[in-house]
N, C-alpha and C. Protein backbone atom coordinates (compact mmCIF):
# COMPACT_ATOMS: atom_id res chain seq x y z
N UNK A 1 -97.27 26.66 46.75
CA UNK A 1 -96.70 25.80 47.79
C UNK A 1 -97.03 26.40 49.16
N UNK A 2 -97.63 25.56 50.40
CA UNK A 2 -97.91 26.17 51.06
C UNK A 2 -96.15 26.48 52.15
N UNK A 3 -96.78 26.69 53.69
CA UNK A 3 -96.32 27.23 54.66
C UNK A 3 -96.37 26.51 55.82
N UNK A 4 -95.09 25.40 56.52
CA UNK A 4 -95.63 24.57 57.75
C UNK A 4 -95.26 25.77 58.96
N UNK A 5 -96.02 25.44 60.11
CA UNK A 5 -95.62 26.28 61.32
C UNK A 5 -95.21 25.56 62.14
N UNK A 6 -94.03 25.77 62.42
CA UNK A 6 -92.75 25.12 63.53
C UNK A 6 -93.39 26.43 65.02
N UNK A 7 -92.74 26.05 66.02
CA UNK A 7 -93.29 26.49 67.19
C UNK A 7 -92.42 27.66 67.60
N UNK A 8 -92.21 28.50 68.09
CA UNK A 8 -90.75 30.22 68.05
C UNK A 8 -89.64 29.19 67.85
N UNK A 9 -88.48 30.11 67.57
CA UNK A 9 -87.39 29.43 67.80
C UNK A 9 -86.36 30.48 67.10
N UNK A 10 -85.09 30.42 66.95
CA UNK A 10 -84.26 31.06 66.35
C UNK A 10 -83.46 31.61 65.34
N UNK A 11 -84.61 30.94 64.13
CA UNK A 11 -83.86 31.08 63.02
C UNK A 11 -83.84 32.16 62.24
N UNK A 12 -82.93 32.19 61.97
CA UNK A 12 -83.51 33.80 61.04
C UNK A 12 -81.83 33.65 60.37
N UNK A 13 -81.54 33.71 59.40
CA UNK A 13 -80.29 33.70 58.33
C UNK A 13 -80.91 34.40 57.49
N UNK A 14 -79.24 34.73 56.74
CA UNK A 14 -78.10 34.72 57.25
C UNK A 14 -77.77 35.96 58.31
N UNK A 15 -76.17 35.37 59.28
CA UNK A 15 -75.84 36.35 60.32
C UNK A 15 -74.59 36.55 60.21
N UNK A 16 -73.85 37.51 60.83
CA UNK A 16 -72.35 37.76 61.58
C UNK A 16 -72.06 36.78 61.83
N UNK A 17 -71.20 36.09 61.78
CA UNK A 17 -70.33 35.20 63.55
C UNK A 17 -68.95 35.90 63.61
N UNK A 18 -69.58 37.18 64.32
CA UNK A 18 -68.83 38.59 64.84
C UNK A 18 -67.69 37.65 65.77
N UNK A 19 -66.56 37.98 65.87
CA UNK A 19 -65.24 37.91 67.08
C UNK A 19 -65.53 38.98 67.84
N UNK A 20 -65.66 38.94 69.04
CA UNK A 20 -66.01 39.68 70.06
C UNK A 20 -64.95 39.59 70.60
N UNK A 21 -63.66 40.71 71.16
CA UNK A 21 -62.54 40.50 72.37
C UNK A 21 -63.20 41.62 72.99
N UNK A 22 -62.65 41.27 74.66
CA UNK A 22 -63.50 42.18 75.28
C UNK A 22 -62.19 42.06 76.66
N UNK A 23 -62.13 42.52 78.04
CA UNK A 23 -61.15 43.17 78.52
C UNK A 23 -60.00 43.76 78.47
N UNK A 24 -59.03 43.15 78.76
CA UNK A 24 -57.82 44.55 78.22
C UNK A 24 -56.43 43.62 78.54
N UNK A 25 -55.16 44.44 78.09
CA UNK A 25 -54.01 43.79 78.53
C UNK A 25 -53.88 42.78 79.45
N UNK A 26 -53.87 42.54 80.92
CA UNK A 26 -54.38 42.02 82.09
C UNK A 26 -55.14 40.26 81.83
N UNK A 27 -56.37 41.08 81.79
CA UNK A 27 -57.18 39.67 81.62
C UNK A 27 -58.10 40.28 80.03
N UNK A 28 -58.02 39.34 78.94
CA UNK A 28 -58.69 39.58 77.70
C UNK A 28 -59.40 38.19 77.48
N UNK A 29 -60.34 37.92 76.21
CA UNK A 29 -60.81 37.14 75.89
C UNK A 29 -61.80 37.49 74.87
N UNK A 30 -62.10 36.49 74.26
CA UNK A 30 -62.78 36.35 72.46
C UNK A 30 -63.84 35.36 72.57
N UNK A 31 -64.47 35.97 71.59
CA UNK A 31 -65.75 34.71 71.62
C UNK A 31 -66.88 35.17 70.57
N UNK A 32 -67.15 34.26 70.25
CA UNK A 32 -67.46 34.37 68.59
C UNK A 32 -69.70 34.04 69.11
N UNK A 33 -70.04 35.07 68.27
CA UNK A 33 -71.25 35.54 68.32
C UNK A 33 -72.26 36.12 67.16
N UNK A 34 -73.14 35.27 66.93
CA UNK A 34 -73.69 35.58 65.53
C UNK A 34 -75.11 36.31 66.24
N UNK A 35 -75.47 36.80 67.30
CA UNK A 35 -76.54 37.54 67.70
C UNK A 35 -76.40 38.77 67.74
N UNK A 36 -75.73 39.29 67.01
CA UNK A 36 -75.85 41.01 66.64
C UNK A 36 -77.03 41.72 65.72
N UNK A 37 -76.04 43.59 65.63
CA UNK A 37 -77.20 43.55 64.35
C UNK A 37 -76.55 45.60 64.76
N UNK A 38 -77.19 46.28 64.03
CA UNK A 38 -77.26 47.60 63.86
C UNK A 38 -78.36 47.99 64.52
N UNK A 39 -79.03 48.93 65.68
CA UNK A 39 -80.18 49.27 65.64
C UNK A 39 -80.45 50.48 65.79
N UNK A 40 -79.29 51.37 65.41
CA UNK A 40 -79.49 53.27 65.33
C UNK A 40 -78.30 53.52 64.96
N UNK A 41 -78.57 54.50 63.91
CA UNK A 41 -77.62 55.36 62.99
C UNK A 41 -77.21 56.45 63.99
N UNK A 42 -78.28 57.45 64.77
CA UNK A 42 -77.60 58.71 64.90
C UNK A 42 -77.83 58.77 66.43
N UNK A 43 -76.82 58.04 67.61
CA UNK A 43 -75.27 58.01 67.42
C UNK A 43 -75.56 56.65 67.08
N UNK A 44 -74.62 56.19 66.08
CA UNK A 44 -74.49 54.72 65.99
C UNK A 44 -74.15 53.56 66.99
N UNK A 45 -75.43 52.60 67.19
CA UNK A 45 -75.26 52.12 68.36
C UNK A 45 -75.57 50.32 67.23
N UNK A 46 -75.10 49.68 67.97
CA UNK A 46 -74.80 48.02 68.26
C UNK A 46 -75.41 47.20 69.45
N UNK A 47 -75.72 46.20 69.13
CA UNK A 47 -75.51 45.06 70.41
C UNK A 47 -74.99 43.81 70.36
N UNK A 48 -74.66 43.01 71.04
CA UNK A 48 -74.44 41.53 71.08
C UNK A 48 -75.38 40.78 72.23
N UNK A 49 -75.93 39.99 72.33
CA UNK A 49 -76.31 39.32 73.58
C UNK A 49 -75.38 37.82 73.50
N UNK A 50 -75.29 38.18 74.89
CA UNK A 50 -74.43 37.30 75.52
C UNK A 50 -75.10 36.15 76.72
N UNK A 51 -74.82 34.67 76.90
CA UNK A 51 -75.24 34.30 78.20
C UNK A 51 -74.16 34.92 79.47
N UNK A 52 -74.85 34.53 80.16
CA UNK A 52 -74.45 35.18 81.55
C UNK A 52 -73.16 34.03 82.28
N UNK A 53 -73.53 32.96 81.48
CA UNK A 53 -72.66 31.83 81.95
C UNK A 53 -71.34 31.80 81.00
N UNK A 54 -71.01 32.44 80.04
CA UNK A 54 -70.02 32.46 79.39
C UNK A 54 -69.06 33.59 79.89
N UNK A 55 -67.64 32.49 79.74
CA UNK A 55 -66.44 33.71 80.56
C UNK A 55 -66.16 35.01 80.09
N UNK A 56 -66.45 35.29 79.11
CA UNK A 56 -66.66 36.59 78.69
C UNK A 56 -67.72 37.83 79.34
N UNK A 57 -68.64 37.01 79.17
CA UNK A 57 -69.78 37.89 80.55
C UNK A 57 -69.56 38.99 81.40
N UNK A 58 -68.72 38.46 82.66
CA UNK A 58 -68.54 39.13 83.54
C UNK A 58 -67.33 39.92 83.23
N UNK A 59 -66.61 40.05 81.87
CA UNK A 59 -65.15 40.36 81.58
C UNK A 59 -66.04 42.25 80.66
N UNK A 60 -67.32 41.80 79.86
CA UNK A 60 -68.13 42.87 79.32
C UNK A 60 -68.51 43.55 80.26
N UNK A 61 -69.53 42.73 81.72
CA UNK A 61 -70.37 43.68 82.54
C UNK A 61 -69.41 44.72 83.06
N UNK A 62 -68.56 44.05 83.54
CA UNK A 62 -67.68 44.94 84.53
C UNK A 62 -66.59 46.25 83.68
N UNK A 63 -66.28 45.85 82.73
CA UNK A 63 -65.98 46.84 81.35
C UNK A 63 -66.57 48.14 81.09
N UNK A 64 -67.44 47.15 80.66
CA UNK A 64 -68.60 47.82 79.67
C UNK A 64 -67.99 48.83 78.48
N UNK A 65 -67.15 47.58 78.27
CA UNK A 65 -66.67 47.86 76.59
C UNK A 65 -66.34 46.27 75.77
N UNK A 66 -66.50 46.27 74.36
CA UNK A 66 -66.13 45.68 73.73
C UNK A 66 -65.68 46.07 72.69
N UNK A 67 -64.77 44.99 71.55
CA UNK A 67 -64.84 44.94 69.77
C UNK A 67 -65.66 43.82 68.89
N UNK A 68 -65.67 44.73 68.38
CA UNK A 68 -66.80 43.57 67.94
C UNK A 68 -66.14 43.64 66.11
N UNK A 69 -65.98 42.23 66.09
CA UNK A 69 -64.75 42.03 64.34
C UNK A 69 -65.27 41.37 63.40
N UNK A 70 -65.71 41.76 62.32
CA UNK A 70 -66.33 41.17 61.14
C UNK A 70 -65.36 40.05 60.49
N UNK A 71 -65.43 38.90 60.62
CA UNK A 71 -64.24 38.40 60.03
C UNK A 71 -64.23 37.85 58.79
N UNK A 72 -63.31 37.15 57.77
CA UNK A 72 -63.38 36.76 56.38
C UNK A 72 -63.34 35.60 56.41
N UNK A 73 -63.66 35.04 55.53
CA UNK A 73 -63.91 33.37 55.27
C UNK A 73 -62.40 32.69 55.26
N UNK A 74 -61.71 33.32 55.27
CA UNK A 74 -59.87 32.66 55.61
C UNK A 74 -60.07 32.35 57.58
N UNK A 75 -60.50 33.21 57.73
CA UNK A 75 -61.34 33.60 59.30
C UNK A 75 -62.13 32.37 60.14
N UNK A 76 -62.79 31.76 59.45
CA UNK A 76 -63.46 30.72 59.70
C UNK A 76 -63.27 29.83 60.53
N UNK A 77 -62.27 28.92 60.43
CA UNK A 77 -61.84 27.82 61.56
C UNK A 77 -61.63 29.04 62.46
N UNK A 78 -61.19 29.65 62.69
CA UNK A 78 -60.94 30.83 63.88
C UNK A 78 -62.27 30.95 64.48
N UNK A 79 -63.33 31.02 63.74
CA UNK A 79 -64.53 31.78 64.59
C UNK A 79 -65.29 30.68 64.78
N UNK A 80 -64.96 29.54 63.85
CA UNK A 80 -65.76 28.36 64.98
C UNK A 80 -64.72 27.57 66.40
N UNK A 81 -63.70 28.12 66.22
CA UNK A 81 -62.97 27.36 66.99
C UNK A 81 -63.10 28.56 68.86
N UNK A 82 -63.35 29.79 68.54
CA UNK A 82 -63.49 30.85 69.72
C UNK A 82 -65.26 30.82 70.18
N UNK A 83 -66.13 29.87 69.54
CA UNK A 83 -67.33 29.80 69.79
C UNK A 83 -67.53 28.46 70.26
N UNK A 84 -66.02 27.74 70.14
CA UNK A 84 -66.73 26.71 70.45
C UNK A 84 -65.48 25.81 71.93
N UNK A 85 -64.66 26.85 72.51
CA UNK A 85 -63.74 26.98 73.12
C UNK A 85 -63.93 27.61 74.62
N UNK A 86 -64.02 27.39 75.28
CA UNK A 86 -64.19 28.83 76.59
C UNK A 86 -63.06 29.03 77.57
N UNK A 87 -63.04 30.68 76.82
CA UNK A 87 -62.58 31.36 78.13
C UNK A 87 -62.13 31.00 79.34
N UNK A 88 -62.62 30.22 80.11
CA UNK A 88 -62.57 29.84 81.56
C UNK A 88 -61.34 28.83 81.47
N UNK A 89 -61.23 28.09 80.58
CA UNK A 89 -60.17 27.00 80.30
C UNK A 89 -59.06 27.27 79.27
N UNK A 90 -59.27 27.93 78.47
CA UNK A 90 -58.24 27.65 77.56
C UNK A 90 -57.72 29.61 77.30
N UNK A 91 -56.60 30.18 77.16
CA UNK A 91 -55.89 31.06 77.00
C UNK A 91 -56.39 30.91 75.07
N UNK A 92 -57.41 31.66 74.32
CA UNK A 92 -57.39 31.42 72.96
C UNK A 92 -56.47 32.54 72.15
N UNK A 93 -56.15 33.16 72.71
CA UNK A 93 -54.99 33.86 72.28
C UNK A 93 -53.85 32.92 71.48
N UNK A 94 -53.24 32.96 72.66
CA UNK A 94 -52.19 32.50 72.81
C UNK A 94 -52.89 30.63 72.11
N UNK A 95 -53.39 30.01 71.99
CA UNK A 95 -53.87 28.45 71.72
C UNK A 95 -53.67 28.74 69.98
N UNK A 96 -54.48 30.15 69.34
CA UNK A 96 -54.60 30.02 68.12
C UNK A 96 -53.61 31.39 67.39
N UNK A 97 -52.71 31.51 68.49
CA UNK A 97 -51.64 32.30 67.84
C UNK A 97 -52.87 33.91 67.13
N UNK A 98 -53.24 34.01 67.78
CA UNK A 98 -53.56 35.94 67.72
C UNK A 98 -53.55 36.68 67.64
N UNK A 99 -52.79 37.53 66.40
CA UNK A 99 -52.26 38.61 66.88
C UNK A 99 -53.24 39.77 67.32
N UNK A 100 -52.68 40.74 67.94
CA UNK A 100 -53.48 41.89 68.60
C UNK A 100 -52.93 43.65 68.41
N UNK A 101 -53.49 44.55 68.73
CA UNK A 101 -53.12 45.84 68.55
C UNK A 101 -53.63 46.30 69.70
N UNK A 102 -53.33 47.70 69.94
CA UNK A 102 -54.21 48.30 70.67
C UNK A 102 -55.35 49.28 69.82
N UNK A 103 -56.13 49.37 70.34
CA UNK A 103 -57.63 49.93 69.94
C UNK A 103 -57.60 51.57 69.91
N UNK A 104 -58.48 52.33 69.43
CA UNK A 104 -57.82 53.56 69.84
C UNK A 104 -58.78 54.55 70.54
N UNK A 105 -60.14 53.93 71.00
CA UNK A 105 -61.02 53.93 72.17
C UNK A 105 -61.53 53.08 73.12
N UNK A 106 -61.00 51.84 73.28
CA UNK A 106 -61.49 50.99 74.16
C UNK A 106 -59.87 50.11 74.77
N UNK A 107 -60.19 49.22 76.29
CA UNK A 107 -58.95 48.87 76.24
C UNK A 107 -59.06 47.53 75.89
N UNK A 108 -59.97 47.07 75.01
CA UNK A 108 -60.18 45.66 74.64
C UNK A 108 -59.09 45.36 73.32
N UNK A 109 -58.37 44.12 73.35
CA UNK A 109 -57.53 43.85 72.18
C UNK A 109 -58.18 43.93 71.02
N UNK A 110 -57.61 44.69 69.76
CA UNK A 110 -57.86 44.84 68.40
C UNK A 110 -57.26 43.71 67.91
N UNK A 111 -58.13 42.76 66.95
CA UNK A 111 -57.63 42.16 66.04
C UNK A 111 -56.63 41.97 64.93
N UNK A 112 -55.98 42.44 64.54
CA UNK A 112 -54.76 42.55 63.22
C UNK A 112 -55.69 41.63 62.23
N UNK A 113 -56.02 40.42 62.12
CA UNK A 113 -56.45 39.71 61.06
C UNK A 113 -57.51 40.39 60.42
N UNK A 114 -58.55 41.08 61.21
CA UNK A 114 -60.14 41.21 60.80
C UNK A 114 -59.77 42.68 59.92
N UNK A 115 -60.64 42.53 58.81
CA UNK A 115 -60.60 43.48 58.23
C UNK A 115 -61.11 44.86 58.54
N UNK A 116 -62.81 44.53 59.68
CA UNK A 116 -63.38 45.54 59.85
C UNK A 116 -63.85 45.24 61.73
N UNK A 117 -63.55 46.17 62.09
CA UNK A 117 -64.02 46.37 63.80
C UNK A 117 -64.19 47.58 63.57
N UNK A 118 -65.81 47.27 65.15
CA UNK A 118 -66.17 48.47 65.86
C UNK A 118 -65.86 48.24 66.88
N UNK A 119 -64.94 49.53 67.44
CA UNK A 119 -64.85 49.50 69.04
C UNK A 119 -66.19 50.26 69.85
N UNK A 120 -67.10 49.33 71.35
CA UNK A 120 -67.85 49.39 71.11
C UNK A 120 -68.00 49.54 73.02
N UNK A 121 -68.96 50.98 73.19
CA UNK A 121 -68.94 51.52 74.80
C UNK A 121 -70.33 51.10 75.17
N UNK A 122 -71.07 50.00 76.06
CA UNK A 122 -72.20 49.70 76.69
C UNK A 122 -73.07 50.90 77.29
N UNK A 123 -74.32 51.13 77.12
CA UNK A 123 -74.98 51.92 77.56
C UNK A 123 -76.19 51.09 78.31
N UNK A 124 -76.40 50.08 77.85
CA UNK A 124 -77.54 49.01 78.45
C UNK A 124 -77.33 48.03 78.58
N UNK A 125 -77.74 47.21 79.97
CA UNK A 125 -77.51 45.63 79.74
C UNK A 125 -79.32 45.06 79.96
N UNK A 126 -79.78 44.27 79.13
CA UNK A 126 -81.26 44.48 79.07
C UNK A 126 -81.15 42.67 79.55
N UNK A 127 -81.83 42.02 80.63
CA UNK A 127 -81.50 40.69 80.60
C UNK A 127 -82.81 40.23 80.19
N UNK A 128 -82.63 38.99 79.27
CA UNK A 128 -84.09 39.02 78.42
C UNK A 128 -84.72 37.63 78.55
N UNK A 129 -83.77 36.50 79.13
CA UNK A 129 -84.09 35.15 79.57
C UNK A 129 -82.41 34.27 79.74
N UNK A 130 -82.53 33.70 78.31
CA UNK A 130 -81.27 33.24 78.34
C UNK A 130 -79.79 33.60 78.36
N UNK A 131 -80.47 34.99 77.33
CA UNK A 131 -79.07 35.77 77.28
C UNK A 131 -79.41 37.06 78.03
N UNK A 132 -78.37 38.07 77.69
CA UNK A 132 -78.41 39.68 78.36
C UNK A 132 -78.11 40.34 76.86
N UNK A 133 -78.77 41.32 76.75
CA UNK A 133 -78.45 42.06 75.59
C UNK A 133 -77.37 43.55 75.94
N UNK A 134 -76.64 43.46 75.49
CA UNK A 134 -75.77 44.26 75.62
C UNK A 134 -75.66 45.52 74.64
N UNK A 135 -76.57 46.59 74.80
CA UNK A 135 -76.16 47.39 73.69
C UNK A 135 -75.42 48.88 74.07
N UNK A 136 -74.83 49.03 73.19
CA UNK A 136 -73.72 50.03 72.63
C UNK A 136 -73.27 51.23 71.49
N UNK A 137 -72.94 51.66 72.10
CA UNK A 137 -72.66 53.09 71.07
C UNK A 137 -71.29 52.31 70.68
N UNK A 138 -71.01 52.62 69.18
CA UNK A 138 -70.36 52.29 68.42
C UNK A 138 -69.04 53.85 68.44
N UNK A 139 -68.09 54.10 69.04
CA UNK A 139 -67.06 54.76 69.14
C UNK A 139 -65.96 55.28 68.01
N UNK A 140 -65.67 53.76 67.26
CA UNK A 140 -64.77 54.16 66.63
C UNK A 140 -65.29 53.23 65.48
N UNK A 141 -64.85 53.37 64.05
CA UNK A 141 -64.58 52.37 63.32
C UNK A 141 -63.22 51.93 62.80
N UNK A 142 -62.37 50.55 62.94
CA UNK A 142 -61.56 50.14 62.28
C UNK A 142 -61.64 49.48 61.06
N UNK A 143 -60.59 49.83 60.04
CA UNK A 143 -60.97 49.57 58.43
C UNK A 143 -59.41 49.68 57.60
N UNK A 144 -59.19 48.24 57.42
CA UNK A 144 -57.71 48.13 56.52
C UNK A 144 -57.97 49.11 55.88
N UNK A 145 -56.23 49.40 55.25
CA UNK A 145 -56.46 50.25 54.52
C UNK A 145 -56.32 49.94 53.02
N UNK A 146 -56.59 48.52 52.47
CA UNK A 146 -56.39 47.74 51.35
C UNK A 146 -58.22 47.48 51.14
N UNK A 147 -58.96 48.03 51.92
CA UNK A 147 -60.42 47.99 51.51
C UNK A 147 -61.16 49.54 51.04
N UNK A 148 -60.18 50.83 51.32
CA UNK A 148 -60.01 51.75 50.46
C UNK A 148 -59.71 51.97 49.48
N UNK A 149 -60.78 52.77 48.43
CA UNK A 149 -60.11 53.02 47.29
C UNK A 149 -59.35 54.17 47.31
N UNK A 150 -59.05 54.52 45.46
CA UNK A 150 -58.58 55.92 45.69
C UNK A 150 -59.60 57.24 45.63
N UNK A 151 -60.73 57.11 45.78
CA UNK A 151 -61.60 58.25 46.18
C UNK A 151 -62.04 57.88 47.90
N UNK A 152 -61.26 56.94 48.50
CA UNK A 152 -61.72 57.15 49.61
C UNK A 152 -63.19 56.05 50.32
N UNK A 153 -63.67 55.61 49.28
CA UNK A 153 -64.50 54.98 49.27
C UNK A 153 -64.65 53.57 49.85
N UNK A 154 -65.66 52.60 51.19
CA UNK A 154 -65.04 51.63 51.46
C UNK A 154 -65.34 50.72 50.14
N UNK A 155 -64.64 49.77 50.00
CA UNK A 155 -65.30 48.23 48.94
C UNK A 155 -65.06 47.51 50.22
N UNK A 156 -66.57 47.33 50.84
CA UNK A 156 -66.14 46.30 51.60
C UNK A 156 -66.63 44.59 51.26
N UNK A 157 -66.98 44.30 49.35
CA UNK A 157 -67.00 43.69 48.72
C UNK A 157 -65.83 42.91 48.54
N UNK A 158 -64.13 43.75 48.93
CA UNK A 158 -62.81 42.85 48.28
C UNK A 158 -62.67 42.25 49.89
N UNK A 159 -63.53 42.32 51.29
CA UNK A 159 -63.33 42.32 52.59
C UNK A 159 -63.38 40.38 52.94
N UNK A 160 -64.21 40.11 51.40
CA UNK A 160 -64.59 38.74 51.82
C UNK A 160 -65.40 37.85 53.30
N UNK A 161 -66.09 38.44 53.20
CA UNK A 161 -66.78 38.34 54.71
C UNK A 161 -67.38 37.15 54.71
N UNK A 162 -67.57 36.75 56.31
CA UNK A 162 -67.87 35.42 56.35
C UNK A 162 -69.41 35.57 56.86
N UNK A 163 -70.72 34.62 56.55
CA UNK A 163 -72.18 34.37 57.53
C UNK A 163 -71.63 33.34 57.67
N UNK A 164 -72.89 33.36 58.66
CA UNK A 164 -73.64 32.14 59.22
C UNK A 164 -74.92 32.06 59.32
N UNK A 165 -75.40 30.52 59.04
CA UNK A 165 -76.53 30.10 58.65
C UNK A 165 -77.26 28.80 58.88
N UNK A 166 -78.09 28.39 60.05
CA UNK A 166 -78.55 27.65 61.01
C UNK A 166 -77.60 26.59 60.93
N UNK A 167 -75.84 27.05 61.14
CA UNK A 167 -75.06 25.57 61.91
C UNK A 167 -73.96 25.64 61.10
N UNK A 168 -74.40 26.91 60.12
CA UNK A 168 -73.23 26.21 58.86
C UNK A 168 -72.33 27.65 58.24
N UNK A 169 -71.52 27.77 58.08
CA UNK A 169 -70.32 29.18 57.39
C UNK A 169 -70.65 28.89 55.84
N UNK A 170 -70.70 30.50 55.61
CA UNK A 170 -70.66 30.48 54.24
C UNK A 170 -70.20 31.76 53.80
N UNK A 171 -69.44 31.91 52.26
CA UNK A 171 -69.17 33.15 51.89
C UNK A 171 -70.38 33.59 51.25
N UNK A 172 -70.13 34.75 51.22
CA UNK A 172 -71.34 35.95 50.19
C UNK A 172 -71.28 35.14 49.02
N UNK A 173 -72.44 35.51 48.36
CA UNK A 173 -72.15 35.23 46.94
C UNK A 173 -72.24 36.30 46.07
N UNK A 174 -72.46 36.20 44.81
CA UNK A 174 -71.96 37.44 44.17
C UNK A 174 -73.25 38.77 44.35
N UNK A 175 -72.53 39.72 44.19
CA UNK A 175 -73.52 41.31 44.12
C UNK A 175 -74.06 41.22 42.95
N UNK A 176 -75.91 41.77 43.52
CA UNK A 176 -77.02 41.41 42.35
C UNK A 176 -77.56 43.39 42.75
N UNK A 177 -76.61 44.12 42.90
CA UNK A 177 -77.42 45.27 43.02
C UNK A 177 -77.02 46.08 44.51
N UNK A 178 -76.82 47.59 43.76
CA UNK A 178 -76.48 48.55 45.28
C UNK A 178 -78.38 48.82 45.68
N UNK A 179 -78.04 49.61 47.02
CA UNK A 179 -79.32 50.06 47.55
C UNK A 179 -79.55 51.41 46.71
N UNK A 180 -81.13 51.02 46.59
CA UNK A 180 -82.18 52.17 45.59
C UNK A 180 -82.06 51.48 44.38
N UNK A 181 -81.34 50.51 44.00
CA UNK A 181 -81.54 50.19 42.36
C UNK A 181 -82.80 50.03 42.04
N UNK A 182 -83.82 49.35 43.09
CA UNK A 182 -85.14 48.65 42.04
C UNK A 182 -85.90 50.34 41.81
N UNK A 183 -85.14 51.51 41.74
CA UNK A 183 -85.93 52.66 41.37
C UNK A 183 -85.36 53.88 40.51
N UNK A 184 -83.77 53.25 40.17
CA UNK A 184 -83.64 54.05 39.33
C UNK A 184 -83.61 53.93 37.99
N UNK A 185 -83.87 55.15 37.27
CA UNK A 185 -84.19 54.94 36.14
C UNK A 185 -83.29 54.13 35.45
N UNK A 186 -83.73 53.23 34.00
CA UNK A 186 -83.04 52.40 33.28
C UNK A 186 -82.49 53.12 32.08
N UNK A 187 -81.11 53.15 31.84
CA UNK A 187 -80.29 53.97 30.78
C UNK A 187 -80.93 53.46 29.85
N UNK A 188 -81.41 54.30 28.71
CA UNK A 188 -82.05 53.84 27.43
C UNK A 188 -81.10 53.12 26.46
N UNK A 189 -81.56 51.91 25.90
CA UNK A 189 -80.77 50.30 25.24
C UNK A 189 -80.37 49.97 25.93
N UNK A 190 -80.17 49.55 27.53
CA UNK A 190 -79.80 48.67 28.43
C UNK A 190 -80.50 48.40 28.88
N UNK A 191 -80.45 46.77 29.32
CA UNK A 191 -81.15 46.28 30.36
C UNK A 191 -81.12 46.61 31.85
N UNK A 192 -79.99 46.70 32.45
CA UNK A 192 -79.85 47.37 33.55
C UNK A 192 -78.81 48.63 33.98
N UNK A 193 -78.71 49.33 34.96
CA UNK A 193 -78.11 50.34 35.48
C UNK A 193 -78.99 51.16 35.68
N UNK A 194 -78.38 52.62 35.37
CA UNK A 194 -79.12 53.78 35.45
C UNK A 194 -78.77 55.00 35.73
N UNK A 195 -79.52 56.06 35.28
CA UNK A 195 -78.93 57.42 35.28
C UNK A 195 -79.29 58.12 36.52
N UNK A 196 -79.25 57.48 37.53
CA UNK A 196 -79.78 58.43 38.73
C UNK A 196 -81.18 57.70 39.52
N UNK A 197 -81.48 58.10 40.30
CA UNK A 197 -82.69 57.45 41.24
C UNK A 197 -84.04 58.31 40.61
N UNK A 198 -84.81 57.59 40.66
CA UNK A 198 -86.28 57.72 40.12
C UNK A 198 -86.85 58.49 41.18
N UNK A 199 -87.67 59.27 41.14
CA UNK A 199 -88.82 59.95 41.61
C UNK A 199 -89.58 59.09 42.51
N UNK A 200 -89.89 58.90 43.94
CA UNK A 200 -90.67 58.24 44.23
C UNK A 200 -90.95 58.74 45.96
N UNK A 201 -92.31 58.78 46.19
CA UNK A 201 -92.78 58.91 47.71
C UNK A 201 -92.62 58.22 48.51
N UNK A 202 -92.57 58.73 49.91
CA UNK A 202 -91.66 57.98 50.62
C UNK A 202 -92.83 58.31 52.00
């Protein structure tokens, strides 16, 4: 089967549609953003890009802190309703009943609902056309404590997390495999698992 070519554009699924709150007690605000991503482990850093025209904007530049909240598919009407709401008009706090915490490195409101936040300190604002990329060292991590096991370990499998995917929410579907499986060895009379990671150059 071949391959049609559409002209650039934005697709790329599945994503986050991360809850972003960003100023502090005073003046705060949320806004839901599926343009993230991880792009360095050591110090662990983040970004979001943001337009410049959204009320959140000038609430990050002048900060230059955010949270950034993984949310769960119970989550949903919430994160299309803060993406599709603005700041400038409507109090979404207080509109969709919110609760909040305080954070324990940034002065941006913590979520209570979301299972997993990074609180998150700006080191760059890179402006790239439409949006500004905002990236960040990742400070702290927040993590219920009902997604711990008892060795300590996260499952962030029981977290129920929500994508998004050109327009549309969806849950995960089921786990087909941890990272390194396609190399470790296969326990002899089983079809799958394994006794350890295979030998291989890197």
């Amino acid at each position: 089967m071949g391959k049609i070519t559409w002209k650039p554009g934005t697709l790329e699924a599945p994503l986050p549609p991360v809850l972003v709150t960003c100023g502090n007690r005073e003046k705060a605000n949320i806004l839901t953003i599926a343009w993230t991503g991880i792009v360095n482990s050591e110090p662990p850093m983040t970004y979001i890009s943001v337009r410049p025209g959204r009320a959140s904007y000038p609430l990050i530049r002048q900060s230059g802190e955010f949270i950034l909240h993984l949310p769960t598919s119970r989550m949903a009407r919430l994160a299309d309703s803060c993406g599709i709401y603005t700041g400038a008009k409507v109090n979404k706090f207080e509109k969709f009943h919110i609760q909040t915490e305080e954070a324990s490195s940034v002065a941006c409101p913590l979520l209570c609902e979301a299972p997993i936040a990074l609180e998150c300190k700006v080191t760059q604002v890179i402006p790239l056309g439409s949006h500004d990329l905002f990236l960040a060292k990742i400070l702290a991590v927040d993590v219920d404590e009902n997604l711990i096991d008892e060795t300590g370990r996260l499952r962030i499998e029981k977290a129920d997390l929500l994508a998004y995917a050109h327009g549309s929410y969806f849950t995960l579907g089921k786990k087909i495999g941890n990272m390194g499986f396609s190399v470790r060895k296969k326990t002899p009379g089983r079809s799958g698992g394994g006794a350890g990671p295979a030998r291989a150059s890197r």
